[in-house]
Structures are given as C-alpha cells and as structure tokens.
C-alpha atoms as a PDB file:
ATOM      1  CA  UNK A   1       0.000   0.000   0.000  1.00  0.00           C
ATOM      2  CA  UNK A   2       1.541   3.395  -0.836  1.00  0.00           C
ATOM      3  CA  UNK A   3       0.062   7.110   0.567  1.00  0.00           C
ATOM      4  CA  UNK A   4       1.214  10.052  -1.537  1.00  0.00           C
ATOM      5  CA  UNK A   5       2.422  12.453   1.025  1.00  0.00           C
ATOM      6  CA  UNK A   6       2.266  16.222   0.941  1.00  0.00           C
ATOM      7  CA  UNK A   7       5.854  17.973   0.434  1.00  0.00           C
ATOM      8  CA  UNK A   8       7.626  15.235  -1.116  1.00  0.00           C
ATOM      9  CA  UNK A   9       8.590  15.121  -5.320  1.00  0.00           C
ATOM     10  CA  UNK A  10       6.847  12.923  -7.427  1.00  0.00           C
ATOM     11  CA  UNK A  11       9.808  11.341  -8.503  1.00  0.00           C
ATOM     12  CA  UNK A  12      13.592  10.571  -7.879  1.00  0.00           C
ATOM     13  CA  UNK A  13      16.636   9.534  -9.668  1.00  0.00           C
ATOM     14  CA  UNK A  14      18.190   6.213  -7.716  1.00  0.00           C
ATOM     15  CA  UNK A  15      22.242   6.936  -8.091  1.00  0.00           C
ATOM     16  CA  UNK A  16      23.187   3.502  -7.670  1.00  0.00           C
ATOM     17  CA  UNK A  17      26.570   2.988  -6.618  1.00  0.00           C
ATOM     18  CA  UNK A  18      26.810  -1.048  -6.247  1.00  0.00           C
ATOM     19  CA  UNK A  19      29.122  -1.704  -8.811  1.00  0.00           C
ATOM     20  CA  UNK A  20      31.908   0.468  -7.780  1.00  0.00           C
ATOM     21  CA  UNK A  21      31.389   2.055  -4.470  1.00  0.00           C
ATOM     22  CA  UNK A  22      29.986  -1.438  -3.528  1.00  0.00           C
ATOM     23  CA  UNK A  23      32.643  -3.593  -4.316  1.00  0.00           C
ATOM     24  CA  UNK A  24      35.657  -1.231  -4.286  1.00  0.00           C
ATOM     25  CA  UNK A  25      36.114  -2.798  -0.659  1.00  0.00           C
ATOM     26  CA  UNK A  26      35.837  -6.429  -0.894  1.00  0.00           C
ATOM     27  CA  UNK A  27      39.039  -8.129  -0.423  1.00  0.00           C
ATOM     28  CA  UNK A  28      38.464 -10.657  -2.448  1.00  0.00           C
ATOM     29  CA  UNK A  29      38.609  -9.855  -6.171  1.00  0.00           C
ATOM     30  CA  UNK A  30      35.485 -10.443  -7.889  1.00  0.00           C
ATOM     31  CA  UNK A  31      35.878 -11.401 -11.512  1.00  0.00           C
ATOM     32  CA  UNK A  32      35.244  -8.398 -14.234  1.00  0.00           C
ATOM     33  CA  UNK A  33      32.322 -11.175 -16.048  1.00  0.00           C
ATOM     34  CA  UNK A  34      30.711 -11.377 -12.473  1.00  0.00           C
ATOM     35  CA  UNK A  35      30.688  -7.416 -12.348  1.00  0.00           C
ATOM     36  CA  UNK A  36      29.744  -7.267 -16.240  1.00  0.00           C
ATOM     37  CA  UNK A  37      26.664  -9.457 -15.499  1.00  0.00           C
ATOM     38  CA  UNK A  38      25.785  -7.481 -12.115  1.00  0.00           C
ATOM     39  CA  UNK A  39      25.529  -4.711 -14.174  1.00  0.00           C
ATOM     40  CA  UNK A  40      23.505  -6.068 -16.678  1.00  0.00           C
ATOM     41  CA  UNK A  41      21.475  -7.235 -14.127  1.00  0.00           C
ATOM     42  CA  UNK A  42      20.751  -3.677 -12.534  1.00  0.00           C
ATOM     43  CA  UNK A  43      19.710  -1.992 -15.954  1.00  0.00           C
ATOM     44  CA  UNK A  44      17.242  -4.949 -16.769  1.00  0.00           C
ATOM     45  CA  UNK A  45      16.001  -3.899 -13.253  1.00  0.00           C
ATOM     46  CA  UNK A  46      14.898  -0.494 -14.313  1.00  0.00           C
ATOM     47  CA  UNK A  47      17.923   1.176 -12.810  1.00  0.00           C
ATOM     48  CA  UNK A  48      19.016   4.271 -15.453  1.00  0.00           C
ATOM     49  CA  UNK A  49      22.091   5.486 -13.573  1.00  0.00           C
ATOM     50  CA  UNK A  50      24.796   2.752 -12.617  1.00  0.00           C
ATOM     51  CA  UNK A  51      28.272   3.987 -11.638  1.00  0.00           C
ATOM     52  CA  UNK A  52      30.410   1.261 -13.234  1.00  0.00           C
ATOM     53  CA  UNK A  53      33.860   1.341 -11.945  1.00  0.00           C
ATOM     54  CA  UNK A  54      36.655   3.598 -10.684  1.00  0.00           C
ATOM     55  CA  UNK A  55      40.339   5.063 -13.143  1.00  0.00           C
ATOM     56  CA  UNK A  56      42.037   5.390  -9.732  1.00  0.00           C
ATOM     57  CA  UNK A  57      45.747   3.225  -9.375  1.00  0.00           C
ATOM     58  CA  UNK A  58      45.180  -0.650  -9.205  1.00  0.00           C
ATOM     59  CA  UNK A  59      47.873   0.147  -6.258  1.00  0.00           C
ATOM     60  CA  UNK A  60      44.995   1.934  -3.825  1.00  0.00           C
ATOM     61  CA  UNK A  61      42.074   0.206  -5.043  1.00  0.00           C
ATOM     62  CA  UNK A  62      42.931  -3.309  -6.732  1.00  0.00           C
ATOM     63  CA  UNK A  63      39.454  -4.437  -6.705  1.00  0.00           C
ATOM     64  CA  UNK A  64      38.560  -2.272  -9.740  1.00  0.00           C
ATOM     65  CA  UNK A  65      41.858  -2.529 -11.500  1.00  0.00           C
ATOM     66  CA  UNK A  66      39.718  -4.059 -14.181  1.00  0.00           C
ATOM     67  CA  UNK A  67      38.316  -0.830 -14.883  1.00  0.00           C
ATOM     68  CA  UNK A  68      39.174  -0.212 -18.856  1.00  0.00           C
ATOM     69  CA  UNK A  69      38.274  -4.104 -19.303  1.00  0.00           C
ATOM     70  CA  UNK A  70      35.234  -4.131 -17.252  1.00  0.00           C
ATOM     71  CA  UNK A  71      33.544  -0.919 -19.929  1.00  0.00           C
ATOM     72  CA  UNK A  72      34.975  -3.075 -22.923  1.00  0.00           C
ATOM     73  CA  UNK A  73      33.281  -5.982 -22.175  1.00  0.00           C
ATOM     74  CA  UNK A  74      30.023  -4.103 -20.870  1.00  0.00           C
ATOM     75  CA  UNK A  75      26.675  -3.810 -23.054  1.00  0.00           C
ATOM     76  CA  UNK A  76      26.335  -0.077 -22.407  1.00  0.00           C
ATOM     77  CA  UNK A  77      22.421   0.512 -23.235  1.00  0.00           C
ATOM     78  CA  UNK A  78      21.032   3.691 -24.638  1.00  0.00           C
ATOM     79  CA  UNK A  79      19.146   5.437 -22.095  1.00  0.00           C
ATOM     80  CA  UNK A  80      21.035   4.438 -19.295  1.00  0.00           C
ATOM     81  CA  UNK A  81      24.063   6.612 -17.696  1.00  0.00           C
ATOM     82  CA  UNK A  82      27.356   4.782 -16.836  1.00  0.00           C
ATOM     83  CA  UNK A  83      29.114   7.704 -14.922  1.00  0.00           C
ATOM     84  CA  UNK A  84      33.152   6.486 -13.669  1.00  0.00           C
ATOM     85  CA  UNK A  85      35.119   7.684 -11.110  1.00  0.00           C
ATOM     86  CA  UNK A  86      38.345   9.554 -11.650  1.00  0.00           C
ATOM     87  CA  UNK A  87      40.924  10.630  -9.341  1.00  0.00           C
ATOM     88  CA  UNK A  88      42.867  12.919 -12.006  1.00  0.00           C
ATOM     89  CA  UNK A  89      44.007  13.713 -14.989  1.00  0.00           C
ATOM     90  CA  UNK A  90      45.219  10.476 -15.847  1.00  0.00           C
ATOM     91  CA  UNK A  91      42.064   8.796 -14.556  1.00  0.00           C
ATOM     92  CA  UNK A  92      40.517  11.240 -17.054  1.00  0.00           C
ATOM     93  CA  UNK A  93      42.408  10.540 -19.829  1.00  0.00           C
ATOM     94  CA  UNK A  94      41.609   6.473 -19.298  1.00  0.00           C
ATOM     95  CA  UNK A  95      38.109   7.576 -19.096  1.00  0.00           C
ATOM     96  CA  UNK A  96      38.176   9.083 -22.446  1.00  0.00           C
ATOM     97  CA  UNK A  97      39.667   6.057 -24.055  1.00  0.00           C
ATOM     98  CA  UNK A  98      37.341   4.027 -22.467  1.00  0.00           C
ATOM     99  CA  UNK A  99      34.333   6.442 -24.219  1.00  0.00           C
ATOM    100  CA  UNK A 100      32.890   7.229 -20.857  1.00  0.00           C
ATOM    101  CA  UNK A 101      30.179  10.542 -21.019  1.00  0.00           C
ATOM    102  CA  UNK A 102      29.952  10.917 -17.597  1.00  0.00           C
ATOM    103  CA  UNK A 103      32.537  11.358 -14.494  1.00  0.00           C
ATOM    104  CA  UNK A 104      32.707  12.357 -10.925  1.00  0.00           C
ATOM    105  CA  UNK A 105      35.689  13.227  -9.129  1.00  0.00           C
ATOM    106  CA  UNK A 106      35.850  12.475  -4.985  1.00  0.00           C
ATOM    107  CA  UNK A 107      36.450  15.628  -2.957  1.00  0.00           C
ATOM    108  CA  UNK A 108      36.782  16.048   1.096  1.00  0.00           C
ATOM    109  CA  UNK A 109      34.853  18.268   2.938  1.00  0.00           C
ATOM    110  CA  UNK A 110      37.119  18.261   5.961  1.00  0.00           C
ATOM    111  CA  UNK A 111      41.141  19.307   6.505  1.00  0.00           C
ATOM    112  CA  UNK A 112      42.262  15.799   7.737  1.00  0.00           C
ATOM    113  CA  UNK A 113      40.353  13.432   5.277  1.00  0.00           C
ATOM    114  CA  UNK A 114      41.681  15.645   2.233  1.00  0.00           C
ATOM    115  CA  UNK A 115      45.135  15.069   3.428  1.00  0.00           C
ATOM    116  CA  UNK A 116      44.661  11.280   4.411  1.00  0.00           C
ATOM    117  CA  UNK A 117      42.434  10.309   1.244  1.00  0.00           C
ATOM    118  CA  UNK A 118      43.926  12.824  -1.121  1.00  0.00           C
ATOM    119  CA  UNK A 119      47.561  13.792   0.364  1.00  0.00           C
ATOM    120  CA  UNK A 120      46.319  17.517  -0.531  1.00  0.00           C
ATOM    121  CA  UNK A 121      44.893  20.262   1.707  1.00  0.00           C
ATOM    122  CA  UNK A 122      41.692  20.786   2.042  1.00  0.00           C
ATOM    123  CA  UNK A 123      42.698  23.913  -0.630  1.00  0.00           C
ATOM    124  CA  UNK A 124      44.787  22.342  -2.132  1.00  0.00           C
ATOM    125  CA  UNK A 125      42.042  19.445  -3.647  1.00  0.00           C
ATOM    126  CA  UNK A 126      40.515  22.380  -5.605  1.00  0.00           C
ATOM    127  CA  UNK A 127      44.123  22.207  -7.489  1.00  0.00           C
ATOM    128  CA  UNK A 128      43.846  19.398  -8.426  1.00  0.00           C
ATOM    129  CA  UNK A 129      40.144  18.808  -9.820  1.00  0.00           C
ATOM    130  CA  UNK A 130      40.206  22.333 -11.438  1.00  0.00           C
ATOM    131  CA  UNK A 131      42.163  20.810 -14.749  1.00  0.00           C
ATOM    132  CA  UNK A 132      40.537  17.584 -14.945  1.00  0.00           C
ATOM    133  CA  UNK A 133      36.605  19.474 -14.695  1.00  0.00           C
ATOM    134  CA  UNK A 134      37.416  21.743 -16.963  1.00  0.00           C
ATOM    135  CA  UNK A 135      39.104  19.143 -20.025  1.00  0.00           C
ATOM    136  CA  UNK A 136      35.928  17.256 -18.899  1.00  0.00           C
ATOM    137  CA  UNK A 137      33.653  19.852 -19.614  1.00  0.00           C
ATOM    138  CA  UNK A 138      35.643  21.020 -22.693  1.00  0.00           C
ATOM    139  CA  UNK A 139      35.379  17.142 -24.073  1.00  0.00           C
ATOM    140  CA  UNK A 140      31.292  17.438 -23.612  1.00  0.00           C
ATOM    141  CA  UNK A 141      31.335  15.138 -20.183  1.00  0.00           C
ATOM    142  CA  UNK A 142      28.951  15.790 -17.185  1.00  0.00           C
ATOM    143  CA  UNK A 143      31.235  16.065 -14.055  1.00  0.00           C
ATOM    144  CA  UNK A 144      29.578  14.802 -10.706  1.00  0.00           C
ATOM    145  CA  UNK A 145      31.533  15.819  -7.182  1.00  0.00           C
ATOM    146  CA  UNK A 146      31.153  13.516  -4.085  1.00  0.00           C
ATOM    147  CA  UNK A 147      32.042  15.747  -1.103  1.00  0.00           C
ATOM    148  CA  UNK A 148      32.943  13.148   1.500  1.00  0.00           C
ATOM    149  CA  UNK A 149      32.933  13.520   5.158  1.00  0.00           C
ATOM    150  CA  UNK A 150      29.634  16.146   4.760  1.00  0.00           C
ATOM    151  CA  UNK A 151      28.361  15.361   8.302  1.00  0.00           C
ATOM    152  CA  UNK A 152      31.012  13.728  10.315  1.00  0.00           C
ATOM    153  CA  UNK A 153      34.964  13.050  10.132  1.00  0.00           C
ATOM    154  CA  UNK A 154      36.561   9.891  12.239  1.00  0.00           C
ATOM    155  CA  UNK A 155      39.617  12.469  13.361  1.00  0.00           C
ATOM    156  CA  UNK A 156      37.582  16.041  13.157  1.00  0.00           C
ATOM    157  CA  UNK A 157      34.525  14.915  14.643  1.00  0.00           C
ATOM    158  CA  UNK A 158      30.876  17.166  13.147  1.00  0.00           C
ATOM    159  CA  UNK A 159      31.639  19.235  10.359  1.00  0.00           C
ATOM    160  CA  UNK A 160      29.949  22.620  10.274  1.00  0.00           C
ATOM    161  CA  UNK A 161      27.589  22.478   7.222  1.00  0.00           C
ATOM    162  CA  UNK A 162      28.789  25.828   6.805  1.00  0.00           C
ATOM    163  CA  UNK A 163      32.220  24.495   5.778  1.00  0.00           C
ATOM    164  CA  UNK A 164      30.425  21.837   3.741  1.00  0.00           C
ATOM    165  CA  UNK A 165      28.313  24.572   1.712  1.00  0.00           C
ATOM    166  CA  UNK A 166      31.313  26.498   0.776  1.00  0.00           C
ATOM    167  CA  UNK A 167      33.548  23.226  -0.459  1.00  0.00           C
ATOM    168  CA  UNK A 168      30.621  22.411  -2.431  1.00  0.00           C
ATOM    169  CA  UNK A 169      30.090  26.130  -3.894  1.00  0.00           C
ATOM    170  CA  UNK A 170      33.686  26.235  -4.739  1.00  0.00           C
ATOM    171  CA  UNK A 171      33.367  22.789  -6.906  1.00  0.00           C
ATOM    172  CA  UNK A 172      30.162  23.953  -8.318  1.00  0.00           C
ATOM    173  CA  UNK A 173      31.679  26.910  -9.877  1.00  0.00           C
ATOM    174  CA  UNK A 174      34.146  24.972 -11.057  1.00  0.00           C
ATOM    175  CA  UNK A 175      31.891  23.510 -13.174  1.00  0.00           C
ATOM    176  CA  UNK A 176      30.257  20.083 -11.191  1.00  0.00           C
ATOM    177  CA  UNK A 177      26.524  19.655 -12.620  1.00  0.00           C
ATOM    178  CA  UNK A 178      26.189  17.824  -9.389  1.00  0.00           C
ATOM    179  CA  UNK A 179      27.468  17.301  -5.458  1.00  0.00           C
ATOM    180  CA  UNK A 180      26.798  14.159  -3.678  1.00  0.00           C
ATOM    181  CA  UNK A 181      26.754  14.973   0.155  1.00  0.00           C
ATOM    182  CA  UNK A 182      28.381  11.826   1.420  1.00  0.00           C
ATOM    183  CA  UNK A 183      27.470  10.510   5.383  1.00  0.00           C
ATOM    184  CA  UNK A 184      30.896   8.491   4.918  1.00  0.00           C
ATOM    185  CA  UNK A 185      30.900   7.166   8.364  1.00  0.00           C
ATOM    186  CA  UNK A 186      27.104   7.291   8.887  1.00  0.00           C
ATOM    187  CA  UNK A 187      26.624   9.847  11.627  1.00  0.00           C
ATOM    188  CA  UNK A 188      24.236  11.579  10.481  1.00  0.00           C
ATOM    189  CA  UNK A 189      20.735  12.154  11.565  1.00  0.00           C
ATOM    190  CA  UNK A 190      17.531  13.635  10.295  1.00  0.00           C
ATOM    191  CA  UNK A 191      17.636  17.354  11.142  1.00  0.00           C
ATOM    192  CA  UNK A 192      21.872  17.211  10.599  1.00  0.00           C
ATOM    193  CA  UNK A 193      20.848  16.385   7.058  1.00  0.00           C
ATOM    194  CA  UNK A 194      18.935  19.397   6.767  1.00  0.00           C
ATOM    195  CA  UNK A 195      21.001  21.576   8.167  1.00  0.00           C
ATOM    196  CA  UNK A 196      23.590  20.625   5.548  1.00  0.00           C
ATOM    197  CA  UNK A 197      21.128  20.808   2.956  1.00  0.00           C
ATOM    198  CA  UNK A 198      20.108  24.462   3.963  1.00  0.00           C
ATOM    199  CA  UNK A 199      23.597  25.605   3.948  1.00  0.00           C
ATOM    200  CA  UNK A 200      24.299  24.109   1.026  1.00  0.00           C
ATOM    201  CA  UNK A 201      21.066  26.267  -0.422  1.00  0.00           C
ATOM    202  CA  UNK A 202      21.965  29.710   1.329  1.00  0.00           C
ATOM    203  CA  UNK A 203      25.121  29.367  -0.316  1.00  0.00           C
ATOM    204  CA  UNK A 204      23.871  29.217  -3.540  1.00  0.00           C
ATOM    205  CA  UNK A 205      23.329  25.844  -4.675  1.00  0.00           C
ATOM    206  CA  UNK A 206      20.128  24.719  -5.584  1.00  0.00           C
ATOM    207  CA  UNK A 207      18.613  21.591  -4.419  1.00  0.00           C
ATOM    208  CA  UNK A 208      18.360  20.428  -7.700  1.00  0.00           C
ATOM    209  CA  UNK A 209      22.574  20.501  -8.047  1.00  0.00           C
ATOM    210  CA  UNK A 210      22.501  17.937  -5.238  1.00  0.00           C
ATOM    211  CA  UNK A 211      22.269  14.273  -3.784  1.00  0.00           C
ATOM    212  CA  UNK A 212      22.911  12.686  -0.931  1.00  0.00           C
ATOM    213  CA  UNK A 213      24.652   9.431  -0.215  1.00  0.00           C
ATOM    214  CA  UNK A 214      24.149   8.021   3.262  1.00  0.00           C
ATOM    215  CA  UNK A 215      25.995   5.228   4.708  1.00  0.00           C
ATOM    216  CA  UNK A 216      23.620   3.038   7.389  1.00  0.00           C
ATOM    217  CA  UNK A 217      26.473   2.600  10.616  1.00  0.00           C
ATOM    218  CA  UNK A 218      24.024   4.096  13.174  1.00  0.00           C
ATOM    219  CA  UNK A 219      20.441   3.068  11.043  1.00  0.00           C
ATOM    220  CA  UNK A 220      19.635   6.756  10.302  1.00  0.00           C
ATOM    221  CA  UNK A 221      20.238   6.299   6.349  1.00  0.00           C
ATOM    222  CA  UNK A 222      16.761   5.895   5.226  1.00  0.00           C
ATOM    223  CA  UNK A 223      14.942   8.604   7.894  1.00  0.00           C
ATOM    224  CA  UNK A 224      18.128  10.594   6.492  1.00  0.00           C
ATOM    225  CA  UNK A 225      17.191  10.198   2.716  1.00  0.00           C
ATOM    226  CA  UNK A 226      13.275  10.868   3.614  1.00  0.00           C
ATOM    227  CA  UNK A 227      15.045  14.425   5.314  1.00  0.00           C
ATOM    228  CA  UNK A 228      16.774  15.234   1.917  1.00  0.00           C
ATOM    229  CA  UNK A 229      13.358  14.391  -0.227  1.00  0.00           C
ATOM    230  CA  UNK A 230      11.544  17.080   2.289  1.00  0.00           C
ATOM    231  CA  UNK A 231      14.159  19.571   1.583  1.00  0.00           C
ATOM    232  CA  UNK A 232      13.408  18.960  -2.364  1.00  0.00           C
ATOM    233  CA  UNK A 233      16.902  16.940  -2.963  1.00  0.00           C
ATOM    234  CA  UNK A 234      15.301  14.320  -5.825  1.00  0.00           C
ATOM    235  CA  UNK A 235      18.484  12.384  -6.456  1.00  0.00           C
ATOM    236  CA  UNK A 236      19.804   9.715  -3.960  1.00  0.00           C
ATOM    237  CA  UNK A 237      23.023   7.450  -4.089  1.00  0.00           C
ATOM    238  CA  UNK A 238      22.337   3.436  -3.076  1.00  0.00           C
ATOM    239  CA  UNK A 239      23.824  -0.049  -3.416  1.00  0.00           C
ATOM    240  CA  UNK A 240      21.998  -2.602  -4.560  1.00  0.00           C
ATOM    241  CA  UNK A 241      21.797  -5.056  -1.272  1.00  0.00           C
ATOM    242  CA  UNK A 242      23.707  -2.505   0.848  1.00  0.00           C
ATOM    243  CA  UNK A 243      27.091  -3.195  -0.295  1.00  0.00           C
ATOM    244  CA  UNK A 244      29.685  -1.316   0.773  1.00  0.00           C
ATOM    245  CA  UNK A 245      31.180  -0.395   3.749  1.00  0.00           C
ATOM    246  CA  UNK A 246      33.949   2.895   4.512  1.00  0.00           C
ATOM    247  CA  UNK A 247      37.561   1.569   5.308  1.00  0.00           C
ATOM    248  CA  UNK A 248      38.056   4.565   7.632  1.00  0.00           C
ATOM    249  CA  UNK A 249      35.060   3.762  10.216  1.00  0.00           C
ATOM    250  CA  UNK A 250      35.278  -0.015  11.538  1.00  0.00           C
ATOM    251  CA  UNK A 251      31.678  -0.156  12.628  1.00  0.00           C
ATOM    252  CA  UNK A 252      30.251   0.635   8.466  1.00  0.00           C
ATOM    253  CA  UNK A 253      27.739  -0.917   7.782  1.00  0.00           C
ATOM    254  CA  UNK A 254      27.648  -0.310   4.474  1.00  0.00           C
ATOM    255  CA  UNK A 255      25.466   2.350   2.025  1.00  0.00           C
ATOM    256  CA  UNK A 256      21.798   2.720   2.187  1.00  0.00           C
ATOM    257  CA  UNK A 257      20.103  -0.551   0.124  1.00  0.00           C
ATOM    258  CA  UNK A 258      18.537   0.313  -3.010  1.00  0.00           C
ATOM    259  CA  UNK A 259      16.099  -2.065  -2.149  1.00  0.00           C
ATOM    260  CA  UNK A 260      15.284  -0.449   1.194  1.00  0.00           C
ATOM    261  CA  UNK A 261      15.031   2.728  -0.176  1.00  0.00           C
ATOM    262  CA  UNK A 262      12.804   1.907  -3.077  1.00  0.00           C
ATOM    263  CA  UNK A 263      10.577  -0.308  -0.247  1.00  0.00           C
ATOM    264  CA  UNK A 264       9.973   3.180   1.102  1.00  0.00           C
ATOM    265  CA  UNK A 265       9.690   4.984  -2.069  1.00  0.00           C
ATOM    266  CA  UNK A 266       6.704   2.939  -2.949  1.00  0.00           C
ATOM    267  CA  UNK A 267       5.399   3.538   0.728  1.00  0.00           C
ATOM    268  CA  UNK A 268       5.522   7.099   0.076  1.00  0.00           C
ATOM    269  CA  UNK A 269       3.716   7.042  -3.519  1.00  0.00           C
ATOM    270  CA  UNK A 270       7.713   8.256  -5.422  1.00  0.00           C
ATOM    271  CA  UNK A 271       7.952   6.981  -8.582  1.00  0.00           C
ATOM    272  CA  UNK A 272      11.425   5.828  -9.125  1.00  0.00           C
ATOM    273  CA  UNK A 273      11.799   3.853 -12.265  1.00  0.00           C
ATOM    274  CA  UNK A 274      13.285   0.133 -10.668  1.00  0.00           C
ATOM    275  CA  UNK A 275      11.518  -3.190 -10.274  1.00  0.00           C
ATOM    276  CA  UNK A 276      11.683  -4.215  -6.827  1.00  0.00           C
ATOM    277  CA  UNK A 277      11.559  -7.661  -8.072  1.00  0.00           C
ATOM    278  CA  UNK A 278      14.291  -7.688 -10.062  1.00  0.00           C
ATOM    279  CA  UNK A 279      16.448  -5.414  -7.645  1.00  0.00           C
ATOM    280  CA  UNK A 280      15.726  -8.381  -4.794  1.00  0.00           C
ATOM    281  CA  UNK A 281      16.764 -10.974  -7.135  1.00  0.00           C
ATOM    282  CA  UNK A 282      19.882  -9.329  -7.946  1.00  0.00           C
ATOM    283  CA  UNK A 283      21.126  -8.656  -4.813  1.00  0.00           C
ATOM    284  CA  UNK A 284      20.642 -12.182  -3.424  1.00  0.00           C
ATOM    285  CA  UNK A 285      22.817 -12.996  -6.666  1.00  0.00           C
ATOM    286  CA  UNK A 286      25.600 -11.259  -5.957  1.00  0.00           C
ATOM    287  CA  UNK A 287      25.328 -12.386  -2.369  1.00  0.00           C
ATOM    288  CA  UNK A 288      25.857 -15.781  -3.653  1.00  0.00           C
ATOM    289  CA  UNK A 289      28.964 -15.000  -5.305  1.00  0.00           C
ATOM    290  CA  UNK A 290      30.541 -12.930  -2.590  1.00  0.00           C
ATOM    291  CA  UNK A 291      29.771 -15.975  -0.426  1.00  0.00           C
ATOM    292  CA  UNK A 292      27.587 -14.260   2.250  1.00  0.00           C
ATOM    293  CA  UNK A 293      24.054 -12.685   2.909  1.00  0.00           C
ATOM    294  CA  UNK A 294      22.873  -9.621   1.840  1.00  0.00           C
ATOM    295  CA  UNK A 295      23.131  -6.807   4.394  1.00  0.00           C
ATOM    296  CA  UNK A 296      19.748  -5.232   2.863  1.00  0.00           C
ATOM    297  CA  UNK A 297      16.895  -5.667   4.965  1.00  0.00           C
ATOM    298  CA  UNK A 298      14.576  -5.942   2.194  1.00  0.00           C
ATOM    299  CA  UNK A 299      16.155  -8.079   0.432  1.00  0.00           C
ATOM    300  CA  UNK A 300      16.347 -10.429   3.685  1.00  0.00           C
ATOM    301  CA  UNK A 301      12.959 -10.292   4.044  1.00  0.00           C
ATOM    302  CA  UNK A 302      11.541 -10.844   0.492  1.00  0.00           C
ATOM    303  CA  UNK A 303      14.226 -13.436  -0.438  1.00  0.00           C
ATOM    304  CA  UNK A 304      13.420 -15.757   2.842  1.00  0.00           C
END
C-alpha cells in the first residue's frame, strides 16, 4: 500500500553505486564477467544510472583494477548513464579512451580526510580537480563531485555544514553539474541532514545541483534520505543489497540498500523507475557469489 504524502517530489533519480562504491572494498577480487553481469542485471532492473567502476591506481584500489576491461566488455544501453570515477588527470584521460560521457571526481569536505584520502589540503584538492573538470567539460562530459565527510569526520569529529556549503560552492563553480553529500561514516541524523542541505542552499546551490549518499552505521540512512526528499533533494546514491562499507570507520555498515530505499519509495507514492523484483533478485545474486548474505533488509525479508 503506498500514501502520496504532501511535500515530497513525485519522482527521484536512484544513483546507484553497487558496482563500484559497492565492491571497491571487498578483499576478495570479484571477476570483471561477475561485475559485467551485475551490471547487466541492474539496468534490466529499471535502474538508469549505474556507476560502473573507478580510473584510480590498481595500487589503492585493486578491486577495480579491471576498470578499462570491465567498460569493454560491458553492453552499455542507450538510455542508461554509466558515470566512472576519476581521481585525475590520468584517470581522465583512461576515461576518455574508455568512451565514458559521464565522471565524478571524490572531494573532502574536511582538513584531515583531504590530506589522508587525497595527500592535498583541504585547498589544495581544488588544485587538483580544477584541470581535470574543466578538459571534462571542454570534451562534452557531465562532471559529478562527491564531497565526502559532509556530516562527520573519524579524526575532526561534526563538520559545520557551513564548511560543507562552501567546499561544495567552490566545486560547483568549477563547473560540477552535481554534489553528492556523502554521510561516509554514517553519523548523520535527520535534522543534521537538513542543516547541511540548507547551507548548502543559502550558499547558492540549488537543491536540484545535489544528492545525498548516506551510509547506514548508526540506522539513520533511510529517515536521512526521507530528510533530503523534504528539503526537495530528488536524487539519492544506493547499493543494490547494501554493499559497501567505509575503510576509515570499523563499525560501516555499508550504504543505504537500493532495495530499502525503493521499499519506502513505494510507501511514500515516489515513482522511481526500478523493479523491486528484479532489484531483490539481484542482490541475493551477488550475495551468492561474494559468499555471504545480503546486508539489505529488504532483500532479507523478500528473499526468505
């Protein structure tokens, strides 16, 4: 049974992450046909945007060192967006090789995670991504921005959303269609989410330039997501299953489940484009071949 509710969009882009942000932290390598096929899988589910893979060195993330042969061997459908990450120019330049029409680049909204993640300063990130946005732009791609760290930092603690507005407004006029305000450790809660979201808007970036990408460590990621879809945000980041976890808080459990967050998008009357079905059926798929269950409630529950 679903209830339209008052102050809510009719509709919202899923951002799933699975196939990269998912698997980017599985220690055992999981074969580039298995990811190929999980892919597949996800567009016959309805899913439009699928984040593929990662350019960065095989040396920090050797899980998707099979980047430029995982986009060979993949049907890429019309109608459905296969944005990469890239950590620089040379991530870029593999990207454009590879044909890809769509990248995102990972900034930090915090001193101590730009320094750890990206061995920049917090200023010094801007450096960097300024060159490979604007060849991206200049080559016709769509450049998407994760700001990570947006509500809490293992070493800083809370970030001010103030601080997280003006990292964002700086990589929007850069040129960043997009920001995805990332819960990396999973902190936040409810009204945090707004207040980031607000700050983000006073600064001058409309709700429509963002996302939000919540990770589930202290069960706040879907009344987190429902917070964002009050404040008008109409795209949200997920992993089919809940895969995923952040290898700088020991206690992640992992991104929000697509599953669980289109169970409550059909609750709430939002259309969202994916076949529950399908998505289910997926997930407990790629459980089998990672050898465990799936952390997605949902998916738990429908797949006995």
């Amino acid at each position: 049974m679903h209830v339209p509710t008052d102050g809510l969009p009719d509709r919202i882009t899923v951002y799933e992450v699975g196939a990269r942000d998912g698997l980017q932290n599985e220690k055992t390598v999981v074969p580039v046909e298995v990811k190929a096929e999980f892919l597949d899988r996800l567009a016959d589910a309805g899913l439009a945007t699928l984040e593929a893979t990662s350019f960065v060195h095989p040396k920090w993330v050797p899980q998707l060192a099979d980047a430029a042969d995982l986009l060979e061997r993949l049907d890429r459908r019309d109608g459905i967006d296969y944005p990469v990450l890239v950590p620089n120019e040379r991530g870029l330049d593999r990207a454009l090789d590879a044909g890809v029409r769509h990248i995102a680049i990972f900034a930090s909204a915090t001193e101590t995670f730009a320094r750890k993640n990206l061995n920049r300063t917090l200023d010094e990130q801007f450096t960097m991504f300024a060159p490979v946005v604007k060849r991206a732009r200049g080559e016709g791609l769509r450049v998407r921005a994760y700001v990570s760290m947006a509500f809490g930092d293992p070493w800083e603690g809370a970030v001010p959303p103030a601080q997280v507005a003006a990292v964002g407004k700086r990589l929007v006029e850069m040129g960043c269609w997009q920001l995805s305000l990332g819960d990396t450790v999973g902190t936040g809660t409810p009204g945090h989410a707004e207040a980031v979201i607000d700050a983000c808007v006073a600064a001058g970036i409309g709700t429509d330039a963002l996302a939000v990408h919540f990770h589930d460590t202290y069960g706040q990621a879907l009344a987190n997501t429902l917070a964002a879809l009050r404040c008008g945000v109409t795209t949200v980041d997920a992993s089919a299953g809940g895969l995923g976890g952040c290898p700088y808080a020991a206690s992640a459990t992992g991104n929000l489940a697509t599953e669980d967050l289109v169970w409550m998008l059909d609750g709430l009357g939002i259309a969202h484009g994916a076949d529950l079905e399908a998505l289910v059926a997926t997930s407990a798929w790629m459980a089998g071949k990672l050898g465990r269950p799936s952390p997605s409630r949902v998916v738990r529950a429908l797949n006995g």
